[in-house]
C-alpha atoms as a PDB file:
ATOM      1  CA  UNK A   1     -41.980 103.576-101.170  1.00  0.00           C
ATOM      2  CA  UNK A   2     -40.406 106.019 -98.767  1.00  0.00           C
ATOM      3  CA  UNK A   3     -41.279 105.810 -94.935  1.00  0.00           C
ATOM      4  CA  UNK A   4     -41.210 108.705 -93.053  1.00  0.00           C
ATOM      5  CA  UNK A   5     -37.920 109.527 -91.223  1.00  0.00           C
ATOM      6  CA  UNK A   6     -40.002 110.153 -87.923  1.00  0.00           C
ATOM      7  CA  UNK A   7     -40.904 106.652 -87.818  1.00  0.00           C
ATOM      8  CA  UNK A   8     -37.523 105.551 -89.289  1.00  0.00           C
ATOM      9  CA  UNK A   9     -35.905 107.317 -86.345  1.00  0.00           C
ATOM     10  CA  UNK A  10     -37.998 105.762 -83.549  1.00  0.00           C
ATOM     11  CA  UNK A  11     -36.962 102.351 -85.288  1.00  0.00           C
ATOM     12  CA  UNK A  12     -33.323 103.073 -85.123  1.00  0.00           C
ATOM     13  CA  UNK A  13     -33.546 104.417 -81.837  1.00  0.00           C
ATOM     14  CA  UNK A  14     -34.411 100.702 -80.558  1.00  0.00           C
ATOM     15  CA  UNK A  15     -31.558  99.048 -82.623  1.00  0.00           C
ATOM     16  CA  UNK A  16     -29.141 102.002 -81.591  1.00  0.00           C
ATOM     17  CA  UNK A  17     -29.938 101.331 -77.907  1.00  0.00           C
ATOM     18  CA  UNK A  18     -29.682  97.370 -78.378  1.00  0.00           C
ATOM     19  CA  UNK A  19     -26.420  98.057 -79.937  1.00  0.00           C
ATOM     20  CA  UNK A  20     -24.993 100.537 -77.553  1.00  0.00           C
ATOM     21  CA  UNK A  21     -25.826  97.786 -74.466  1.00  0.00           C
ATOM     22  CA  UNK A  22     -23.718  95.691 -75.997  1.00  0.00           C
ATOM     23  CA  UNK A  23     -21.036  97.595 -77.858  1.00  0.00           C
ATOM     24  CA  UNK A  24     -20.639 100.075 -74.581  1.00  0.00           C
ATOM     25  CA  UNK A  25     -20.763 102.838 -77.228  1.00  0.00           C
ATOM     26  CA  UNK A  26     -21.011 106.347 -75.364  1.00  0.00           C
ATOM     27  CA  UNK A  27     -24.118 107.407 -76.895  1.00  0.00           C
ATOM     28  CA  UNK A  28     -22.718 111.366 -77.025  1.00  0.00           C
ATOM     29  CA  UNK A  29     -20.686 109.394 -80.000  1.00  0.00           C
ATOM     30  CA  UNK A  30     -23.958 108.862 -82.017  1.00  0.00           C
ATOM     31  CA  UNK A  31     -26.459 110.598 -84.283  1.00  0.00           C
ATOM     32  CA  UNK A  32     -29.762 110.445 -82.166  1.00  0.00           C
ATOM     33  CA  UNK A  33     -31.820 109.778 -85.105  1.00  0.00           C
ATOM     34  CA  UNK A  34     -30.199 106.674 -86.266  1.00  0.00           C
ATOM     35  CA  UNK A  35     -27.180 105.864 -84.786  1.00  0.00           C
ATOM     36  CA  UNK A  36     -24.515 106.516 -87.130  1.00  0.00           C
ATOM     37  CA  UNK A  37     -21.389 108.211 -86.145  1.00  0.00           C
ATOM     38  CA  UNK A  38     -21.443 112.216 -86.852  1.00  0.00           C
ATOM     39  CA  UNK A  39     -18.054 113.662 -87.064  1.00  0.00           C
ATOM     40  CA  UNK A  40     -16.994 116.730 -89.503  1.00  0.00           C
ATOM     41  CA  UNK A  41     -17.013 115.243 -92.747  1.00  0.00           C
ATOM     42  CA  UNK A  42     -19.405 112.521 -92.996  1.00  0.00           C
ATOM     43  CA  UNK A  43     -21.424 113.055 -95.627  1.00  0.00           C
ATOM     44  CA  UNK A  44     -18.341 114.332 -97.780  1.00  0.00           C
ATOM     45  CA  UNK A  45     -20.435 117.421 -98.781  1.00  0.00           C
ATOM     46  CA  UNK A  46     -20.359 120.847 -98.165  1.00  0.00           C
ATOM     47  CA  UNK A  47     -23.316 122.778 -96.247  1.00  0.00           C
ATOM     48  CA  UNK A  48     -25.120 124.786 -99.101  1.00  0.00           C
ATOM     49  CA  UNK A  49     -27.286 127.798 -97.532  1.00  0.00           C
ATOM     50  CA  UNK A  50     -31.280 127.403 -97.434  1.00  0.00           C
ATOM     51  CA  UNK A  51     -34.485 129.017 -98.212  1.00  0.00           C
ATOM     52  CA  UNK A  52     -37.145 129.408 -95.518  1.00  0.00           C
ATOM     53  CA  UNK A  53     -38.167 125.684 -96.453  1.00  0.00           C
ATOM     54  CA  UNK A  54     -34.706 124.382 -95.425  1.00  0.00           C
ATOM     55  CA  UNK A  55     -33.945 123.659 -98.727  1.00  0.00           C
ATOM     56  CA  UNK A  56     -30.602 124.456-100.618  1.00  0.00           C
ATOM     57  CA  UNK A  57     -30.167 127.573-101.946  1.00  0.00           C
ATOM     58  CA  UNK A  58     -28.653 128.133-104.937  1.00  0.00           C
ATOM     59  CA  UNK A  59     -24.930 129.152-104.654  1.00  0.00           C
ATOM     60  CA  UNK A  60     -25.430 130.103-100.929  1.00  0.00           C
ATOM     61  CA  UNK A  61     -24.000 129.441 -97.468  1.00  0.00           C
ATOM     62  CA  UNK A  62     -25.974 129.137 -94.139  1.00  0.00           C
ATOM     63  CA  UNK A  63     -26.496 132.903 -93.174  1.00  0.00           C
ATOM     64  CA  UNK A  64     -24.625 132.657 -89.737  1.00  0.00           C
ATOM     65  CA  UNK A  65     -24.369 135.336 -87.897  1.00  0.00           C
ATOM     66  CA  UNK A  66     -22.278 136.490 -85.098  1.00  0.00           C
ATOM     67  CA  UNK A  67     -24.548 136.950 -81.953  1.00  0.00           C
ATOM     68  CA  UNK A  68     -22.340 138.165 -79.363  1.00  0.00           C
ATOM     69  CA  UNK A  69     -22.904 142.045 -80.684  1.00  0.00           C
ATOM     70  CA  UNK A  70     -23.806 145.037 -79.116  1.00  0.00           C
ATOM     71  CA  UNK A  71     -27.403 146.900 -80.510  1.00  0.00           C
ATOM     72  CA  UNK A  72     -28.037 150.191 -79.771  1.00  0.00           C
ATOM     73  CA  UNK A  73     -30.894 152.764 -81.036  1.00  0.00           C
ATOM     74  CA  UNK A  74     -30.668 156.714 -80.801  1.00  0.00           C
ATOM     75  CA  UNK A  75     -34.050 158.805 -81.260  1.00  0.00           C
ATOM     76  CA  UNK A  76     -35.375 161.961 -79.459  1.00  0.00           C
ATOM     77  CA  UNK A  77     -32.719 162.897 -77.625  1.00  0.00           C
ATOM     78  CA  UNK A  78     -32.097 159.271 -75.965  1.00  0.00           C
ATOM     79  CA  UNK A  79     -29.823 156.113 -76.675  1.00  0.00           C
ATOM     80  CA  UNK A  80     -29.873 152.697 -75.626  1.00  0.00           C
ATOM     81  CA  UNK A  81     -28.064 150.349 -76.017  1.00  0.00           C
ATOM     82  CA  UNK A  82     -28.130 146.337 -74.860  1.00  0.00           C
ATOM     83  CA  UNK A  83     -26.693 142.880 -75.729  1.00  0.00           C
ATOM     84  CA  UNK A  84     -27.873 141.267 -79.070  1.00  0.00           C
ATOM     85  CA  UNK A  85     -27.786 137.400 -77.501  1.00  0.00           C
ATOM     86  CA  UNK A  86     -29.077 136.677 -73.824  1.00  0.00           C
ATOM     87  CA  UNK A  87     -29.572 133.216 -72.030  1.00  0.00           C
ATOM     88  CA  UNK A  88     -32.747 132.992 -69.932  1.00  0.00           C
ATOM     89  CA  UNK A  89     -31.840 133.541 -66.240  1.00  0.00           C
ATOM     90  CA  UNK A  90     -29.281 135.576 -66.987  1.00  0.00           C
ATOM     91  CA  UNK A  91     -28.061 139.170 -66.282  1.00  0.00           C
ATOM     92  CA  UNK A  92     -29.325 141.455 -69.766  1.00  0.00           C
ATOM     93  CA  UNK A  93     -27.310 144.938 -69.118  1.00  0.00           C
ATOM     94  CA  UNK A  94     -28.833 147.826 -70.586  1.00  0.00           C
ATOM     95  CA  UNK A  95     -27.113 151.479 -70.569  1.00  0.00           C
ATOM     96  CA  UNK A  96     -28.130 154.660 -72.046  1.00  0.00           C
ATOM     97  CA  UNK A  97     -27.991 158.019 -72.070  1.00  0.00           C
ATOM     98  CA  UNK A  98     -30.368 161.131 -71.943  1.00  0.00           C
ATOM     99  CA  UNK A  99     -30.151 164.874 -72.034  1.00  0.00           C
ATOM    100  CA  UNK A 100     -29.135 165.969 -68.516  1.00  0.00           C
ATOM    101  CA  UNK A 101     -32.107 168.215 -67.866  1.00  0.00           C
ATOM    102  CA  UNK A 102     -34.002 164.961 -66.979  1.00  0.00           C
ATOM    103  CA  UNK A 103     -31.861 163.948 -64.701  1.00  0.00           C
ATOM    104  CA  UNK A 104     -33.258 162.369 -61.482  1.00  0.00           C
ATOM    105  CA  UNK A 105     -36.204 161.166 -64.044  1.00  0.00           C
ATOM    106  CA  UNK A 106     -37.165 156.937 -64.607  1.00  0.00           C
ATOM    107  CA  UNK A 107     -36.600 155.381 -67.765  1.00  0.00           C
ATOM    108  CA  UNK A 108     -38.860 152.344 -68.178  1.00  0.00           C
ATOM    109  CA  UNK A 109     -37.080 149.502 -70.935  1.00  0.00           C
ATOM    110  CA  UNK A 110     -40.252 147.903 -72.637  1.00  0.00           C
ATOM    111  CA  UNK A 111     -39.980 144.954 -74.364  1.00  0.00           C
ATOM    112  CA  UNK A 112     -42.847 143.646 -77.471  1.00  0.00           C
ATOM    113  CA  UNK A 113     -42.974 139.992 -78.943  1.00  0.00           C
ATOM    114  CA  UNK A 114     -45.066 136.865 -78.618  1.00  0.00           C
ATOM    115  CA  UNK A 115     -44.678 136.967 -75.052  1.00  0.00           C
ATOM    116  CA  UNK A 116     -46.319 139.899 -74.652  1.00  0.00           C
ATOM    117  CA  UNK A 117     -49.220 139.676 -76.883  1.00  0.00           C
ATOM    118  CA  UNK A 118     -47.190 141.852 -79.277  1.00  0.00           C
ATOM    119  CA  UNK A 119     -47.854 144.675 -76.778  1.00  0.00           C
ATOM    120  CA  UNK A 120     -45.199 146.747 -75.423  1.00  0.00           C
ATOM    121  CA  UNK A 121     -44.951 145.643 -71.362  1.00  0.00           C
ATOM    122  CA  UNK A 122     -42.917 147.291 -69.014  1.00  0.00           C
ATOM    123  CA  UNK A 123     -39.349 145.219 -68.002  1.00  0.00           C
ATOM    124  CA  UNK A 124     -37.031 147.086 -65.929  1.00  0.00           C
ATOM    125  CA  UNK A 125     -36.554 150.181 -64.971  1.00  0.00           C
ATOM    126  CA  UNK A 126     -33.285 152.870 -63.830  1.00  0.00           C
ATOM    127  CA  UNK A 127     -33.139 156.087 -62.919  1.00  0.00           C
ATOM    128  CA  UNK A 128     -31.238 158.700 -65.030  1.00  0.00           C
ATOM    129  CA  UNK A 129     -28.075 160.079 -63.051  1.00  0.00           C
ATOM    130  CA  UNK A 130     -26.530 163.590 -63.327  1.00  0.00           C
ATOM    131  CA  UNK A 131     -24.267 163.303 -65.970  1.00  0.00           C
ATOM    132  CA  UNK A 132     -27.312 161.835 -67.948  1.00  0.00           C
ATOM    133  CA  UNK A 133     -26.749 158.478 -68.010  1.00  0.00           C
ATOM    134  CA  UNK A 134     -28.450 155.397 -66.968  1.00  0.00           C
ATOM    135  CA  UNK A 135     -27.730 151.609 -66.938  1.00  0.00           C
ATOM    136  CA  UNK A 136     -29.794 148.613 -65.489  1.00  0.00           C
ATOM    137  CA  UNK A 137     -30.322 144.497 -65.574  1.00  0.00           C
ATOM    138  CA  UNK A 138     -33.000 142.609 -66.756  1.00  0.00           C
ATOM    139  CA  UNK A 139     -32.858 139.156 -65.349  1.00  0.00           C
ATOM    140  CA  UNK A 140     -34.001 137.583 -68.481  1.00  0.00           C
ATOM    141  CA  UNK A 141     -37.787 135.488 -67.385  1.00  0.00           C
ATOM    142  CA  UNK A 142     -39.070 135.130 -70.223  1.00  0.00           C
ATOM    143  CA  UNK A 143     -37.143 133.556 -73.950  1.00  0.00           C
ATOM    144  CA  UNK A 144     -38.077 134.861 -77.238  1.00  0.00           C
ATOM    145  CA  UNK A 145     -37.167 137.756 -80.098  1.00  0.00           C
ATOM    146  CA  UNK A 146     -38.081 141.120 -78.233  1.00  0.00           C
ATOM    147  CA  UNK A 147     -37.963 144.923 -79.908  1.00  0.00           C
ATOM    148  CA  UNK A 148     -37.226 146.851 -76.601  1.00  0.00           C
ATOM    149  CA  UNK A 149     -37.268 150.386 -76.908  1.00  0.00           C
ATOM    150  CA  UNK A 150     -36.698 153.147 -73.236  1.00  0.00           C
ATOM    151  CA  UNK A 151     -39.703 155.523 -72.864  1.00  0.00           C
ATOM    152  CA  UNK A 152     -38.935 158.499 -70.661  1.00  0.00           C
ATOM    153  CA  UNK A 153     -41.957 159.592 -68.516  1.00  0.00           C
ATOM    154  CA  UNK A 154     -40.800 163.412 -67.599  1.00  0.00           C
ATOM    155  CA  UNK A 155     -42.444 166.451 -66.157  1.00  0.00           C
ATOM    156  CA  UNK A 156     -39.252 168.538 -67.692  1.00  0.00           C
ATOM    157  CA  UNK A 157     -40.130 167.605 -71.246  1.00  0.00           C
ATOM    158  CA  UNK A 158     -43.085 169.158 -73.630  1.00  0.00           C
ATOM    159  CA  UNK A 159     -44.483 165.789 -74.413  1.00  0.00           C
ATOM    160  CA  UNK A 160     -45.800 162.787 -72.087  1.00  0.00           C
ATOM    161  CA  UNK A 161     -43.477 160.837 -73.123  1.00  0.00           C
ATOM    162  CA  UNK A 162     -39.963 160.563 -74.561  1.00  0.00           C
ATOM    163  CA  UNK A 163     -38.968 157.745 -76.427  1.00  0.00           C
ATOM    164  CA  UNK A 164     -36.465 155.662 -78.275  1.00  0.00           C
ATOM    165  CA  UNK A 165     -36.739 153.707 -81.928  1.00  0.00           C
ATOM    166  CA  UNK A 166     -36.460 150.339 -81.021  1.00  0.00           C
ATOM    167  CA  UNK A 167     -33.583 147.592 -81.187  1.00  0.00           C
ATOM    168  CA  UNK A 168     -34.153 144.041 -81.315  1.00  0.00           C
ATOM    169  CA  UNK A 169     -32.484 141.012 -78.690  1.00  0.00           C
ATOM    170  CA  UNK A 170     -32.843 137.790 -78.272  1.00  0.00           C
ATOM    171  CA  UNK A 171     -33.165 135.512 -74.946  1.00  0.00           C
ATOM    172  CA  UNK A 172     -32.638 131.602 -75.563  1.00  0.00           C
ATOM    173  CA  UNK A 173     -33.288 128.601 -73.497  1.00  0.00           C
ATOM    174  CA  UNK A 174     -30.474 126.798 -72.674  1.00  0.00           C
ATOM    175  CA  UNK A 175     -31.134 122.889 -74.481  1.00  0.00           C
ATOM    176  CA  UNK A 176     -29.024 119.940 -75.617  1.00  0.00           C
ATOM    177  CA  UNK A 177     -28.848 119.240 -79.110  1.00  0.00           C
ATOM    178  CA  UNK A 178     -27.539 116.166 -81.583  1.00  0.00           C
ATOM    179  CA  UNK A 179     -27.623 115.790 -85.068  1.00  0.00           C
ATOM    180  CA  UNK A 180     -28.805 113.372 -87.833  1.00  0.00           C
ATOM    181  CA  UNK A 181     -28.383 112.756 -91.905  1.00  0.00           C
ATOM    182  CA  UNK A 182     -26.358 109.710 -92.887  1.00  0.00           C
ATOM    183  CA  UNK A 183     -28.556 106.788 -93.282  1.00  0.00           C
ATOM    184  CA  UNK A 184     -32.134 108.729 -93.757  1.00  0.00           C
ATOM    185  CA  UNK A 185     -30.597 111.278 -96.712  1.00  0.00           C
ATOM    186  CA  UNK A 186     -32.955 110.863 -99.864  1.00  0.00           C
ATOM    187  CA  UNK A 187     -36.034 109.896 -97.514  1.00  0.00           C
ATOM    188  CA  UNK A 188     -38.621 112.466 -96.751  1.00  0.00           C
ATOM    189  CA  UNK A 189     -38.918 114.138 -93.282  1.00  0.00           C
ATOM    190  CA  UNK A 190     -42.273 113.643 -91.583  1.00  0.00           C
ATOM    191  CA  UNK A 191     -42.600 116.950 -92.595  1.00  0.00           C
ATOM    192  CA  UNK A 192     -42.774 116.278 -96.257  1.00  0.00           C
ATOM    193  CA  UNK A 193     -39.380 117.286 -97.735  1.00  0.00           C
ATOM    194  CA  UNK A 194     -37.009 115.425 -99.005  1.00  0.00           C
ATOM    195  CA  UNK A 195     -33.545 115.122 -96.562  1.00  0.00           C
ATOM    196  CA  UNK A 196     -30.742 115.647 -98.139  1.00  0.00           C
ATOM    197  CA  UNK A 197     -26.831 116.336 -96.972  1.00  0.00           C
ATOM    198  CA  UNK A 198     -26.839 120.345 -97.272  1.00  0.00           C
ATOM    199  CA  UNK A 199     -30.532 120.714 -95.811  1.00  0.00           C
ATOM    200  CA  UNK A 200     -30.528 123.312 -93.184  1.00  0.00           C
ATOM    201  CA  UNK A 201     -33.036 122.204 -90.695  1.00  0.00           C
ATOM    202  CA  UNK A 202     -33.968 121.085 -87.132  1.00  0.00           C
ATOM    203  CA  UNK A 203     -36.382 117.997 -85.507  1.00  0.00           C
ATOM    204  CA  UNK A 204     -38.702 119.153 -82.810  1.00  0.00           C
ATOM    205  CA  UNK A 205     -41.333 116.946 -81.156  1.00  0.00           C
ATOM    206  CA  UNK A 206     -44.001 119.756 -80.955  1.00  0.00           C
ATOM    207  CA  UNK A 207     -43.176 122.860 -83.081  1.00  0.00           C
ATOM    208  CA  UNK A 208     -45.339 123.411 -86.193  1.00  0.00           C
ATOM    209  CA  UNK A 209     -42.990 122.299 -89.193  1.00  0.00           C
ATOM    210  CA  UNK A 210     -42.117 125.174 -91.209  1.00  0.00           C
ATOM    211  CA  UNK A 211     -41.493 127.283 -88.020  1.00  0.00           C
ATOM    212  CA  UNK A 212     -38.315 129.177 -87.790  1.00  0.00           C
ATOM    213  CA  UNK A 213     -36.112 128.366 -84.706  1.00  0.00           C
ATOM    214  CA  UNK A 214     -33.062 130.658 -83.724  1.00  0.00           C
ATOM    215  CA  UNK A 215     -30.259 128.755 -83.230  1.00  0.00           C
ATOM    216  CA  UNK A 216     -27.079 129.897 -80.758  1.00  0.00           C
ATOM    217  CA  UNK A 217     -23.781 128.555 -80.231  1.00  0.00           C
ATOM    218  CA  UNK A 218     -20.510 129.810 -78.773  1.00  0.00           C
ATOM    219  CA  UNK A 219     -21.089 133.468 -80.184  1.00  0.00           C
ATOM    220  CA  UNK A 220     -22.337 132.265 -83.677  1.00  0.00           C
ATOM    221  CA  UNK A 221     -26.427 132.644 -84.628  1.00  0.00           C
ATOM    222  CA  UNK A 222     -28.515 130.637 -87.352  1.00  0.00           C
ATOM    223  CA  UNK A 223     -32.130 130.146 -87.761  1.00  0.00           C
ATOM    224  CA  UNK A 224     -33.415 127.704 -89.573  1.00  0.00           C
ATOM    225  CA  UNK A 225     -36.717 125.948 -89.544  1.00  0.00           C
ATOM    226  CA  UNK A 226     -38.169 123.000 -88.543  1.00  0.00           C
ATOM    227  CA  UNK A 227     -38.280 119.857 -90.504  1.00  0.00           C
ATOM    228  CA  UNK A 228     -38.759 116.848 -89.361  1.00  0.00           C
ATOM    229  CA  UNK A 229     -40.037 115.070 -85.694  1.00  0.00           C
ATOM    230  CA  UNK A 230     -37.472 114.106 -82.967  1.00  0.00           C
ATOM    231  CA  UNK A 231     -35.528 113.928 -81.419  1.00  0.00           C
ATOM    232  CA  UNK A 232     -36.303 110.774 -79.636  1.00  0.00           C
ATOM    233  CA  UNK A 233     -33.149 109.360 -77.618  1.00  0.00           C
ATOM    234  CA  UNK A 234     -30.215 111.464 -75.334  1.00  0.00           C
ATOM    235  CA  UNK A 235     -32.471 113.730 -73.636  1.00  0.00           C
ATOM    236  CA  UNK A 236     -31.897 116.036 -76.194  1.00  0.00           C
ATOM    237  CA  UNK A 237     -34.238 118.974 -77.204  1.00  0.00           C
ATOM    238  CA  UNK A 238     -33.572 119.173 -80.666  1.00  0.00           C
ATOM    239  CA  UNK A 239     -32.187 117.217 -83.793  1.00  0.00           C
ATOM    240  CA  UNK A 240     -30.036 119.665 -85.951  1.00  0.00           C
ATOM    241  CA  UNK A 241     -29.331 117.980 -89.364  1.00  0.00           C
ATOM    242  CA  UNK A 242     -25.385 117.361 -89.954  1.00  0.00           C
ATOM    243  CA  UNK A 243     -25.329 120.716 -92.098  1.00  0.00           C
ATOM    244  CA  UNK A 244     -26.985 122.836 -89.758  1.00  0.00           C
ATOM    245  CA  UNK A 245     -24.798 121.423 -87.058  1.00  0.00           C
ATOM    246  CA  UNK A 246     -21.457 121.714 -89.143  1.00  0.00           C
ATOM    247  CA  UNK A 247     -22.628 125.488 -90.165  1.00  0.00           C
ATOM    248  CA  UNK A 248     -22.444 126.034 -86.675  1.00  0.00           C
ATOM    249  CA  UNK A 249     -19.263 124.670 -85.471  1.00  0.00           C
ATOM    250  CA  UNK A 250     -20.825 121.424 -83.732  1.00  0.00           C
ATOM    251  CA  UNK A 251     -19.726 118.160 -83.847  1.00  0.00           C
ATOM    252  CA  UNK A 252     -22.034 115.420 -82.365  1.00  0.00           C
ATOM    253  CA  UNK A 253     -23.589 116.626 -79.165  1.00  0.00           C
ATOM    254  CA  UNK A 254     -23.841 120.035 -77.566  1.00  0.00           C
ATOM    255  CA  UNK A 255     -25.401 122.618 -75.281  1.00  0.00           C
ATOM    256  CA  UNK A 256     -26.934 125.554 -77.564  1.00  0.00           C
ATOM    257  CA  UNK A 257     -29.144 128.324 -76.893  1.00  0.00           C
ATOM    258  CA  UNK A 258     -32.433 128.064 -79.518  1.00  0.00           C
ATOM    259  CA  UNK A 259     -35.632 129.696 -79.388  1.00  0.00           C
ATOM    260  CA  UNK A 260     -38.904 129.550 -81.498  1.00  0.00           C
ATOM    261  CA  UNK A 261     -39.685 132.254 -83.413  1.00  0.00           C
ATOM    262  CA  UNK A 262     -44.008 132.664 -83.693  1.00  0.00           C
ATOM    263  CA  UNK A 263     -45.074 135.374 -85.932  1.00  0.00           C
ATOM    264  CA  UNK A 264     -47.561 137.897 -84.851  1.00  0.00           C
END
């Protein structure tokens, strides 16, 4: 009978470190789950692409996306325009522009998402210059998939309030990530699927399995969700599996951005 890969991985983790001590292997050189050696190639197959589940889809290829984009949304008169991809702590420019009889007036950028009880919550702020445009910086305090949208607040226009369709961005916490597969493929996850060398998927100690987790690496985006429990070694944050990891131009381990993605 099967054993779960969670408590397969612990086990390995032991032998890996006994190993390691005496070997003087640099653990960066090995899969956290169970020690094997992750380089391109490995498992001699090619990533397929998934279903929400993580499991191969038919004929597909891990939707990977490009995040380093610019978004922008036009409505009522106004634009904005911001970053698509956004580490927390960091600088999140956003620039604009509105008609110049409000010049002199605020715009207010609101953000909406889990964070905010799926509320729309004032962020930053600029004020709208002569020529009618406006730009600002929202030191990113908070991670997660926002809609922001600019609301105008304007004595010089018929309504209360002026504002923009939204766009969507998305801030990620900086982690460490390795990756796992040889040795546990054909064993079921301690989430109940079956691993296999295409699975698209990622090992979290604490998020629900089945939860969707954006993924970012040197300008490229995936989300995929989460399979399995780990990881346990390398004071790493997650455990992508070898596909997810190859999808994404990794080899072994990295710094990514990633971010949970809660439903409302």
């Amino acid at each position: 009978m099967d054993r779960e890969i969670g408590s397969r991985r612990r086990h390995a983790y032991a032998v890996c470190a006994l190993l390691c001590g005496a070997l003087a292997v640099p653990a960066s050189g090995l899969a956290s789950s169970g020690g094997s050696g992750l380089t391109p190639g490995d498992s001699g197959t090619t990533p397929t692409g998934t279903t929400p589940t993580g499991t191969p889809a038919a004929g597909g290829q891990p939707d990977v996306q490009s995040g380093d984009t610019t978004v922008s949304t036009t409505g009522n008169g106004v634009t904005l325009q911001t970053r698509a991809s956004a580490m927390l702590r960091n600088g999140l420019s956003f620039s604009g522009t509105a008609p110049q009889t409000l010049a002199g007036d605020t715009v207010e950028i609101q953000r909406l998402g889990h964070e905010t009880a799926w509320t729309w919550a004032p962020t930053v702020s600029a004020t709208i210059g002569p020529d009618g445009t406006f730009t600002t910086v929202w030191n990113t305090d908070h991670i997660g998939r926002f809609q922001m949208r600019a609301v105008i607040s304007s004595p010089n226009v018929a309504s209360a309030a002026t504002t923009t369709p939204p766009l969507t961005t998305t801030v990620y916490r900086p982690s460490r990530a390795t990756q796992y597969g040889p040795g546990f493929y054909g064993h079921k996850t301690a989430c109940g699927q079956k691993l296999r060398a295409g699975t698209i998927g990622v090992a979290n100690r604490t998020l629900t399995c089945g939860m969707d987790v954006a993924i970012y690496y040197r300008g490229r985006t995936l989300e995929v969700p989460v399979i399995d429990r780990g990881p346990y070694a390398n004071g790493a944050d997650w455990d992508l599996t070898e596909a997810t990891g190859r999808a994404l131009g990794i080899a072994g381990t990295a710094q990514i951005g990633a971010v949970s993605l809660p439903v409302q």
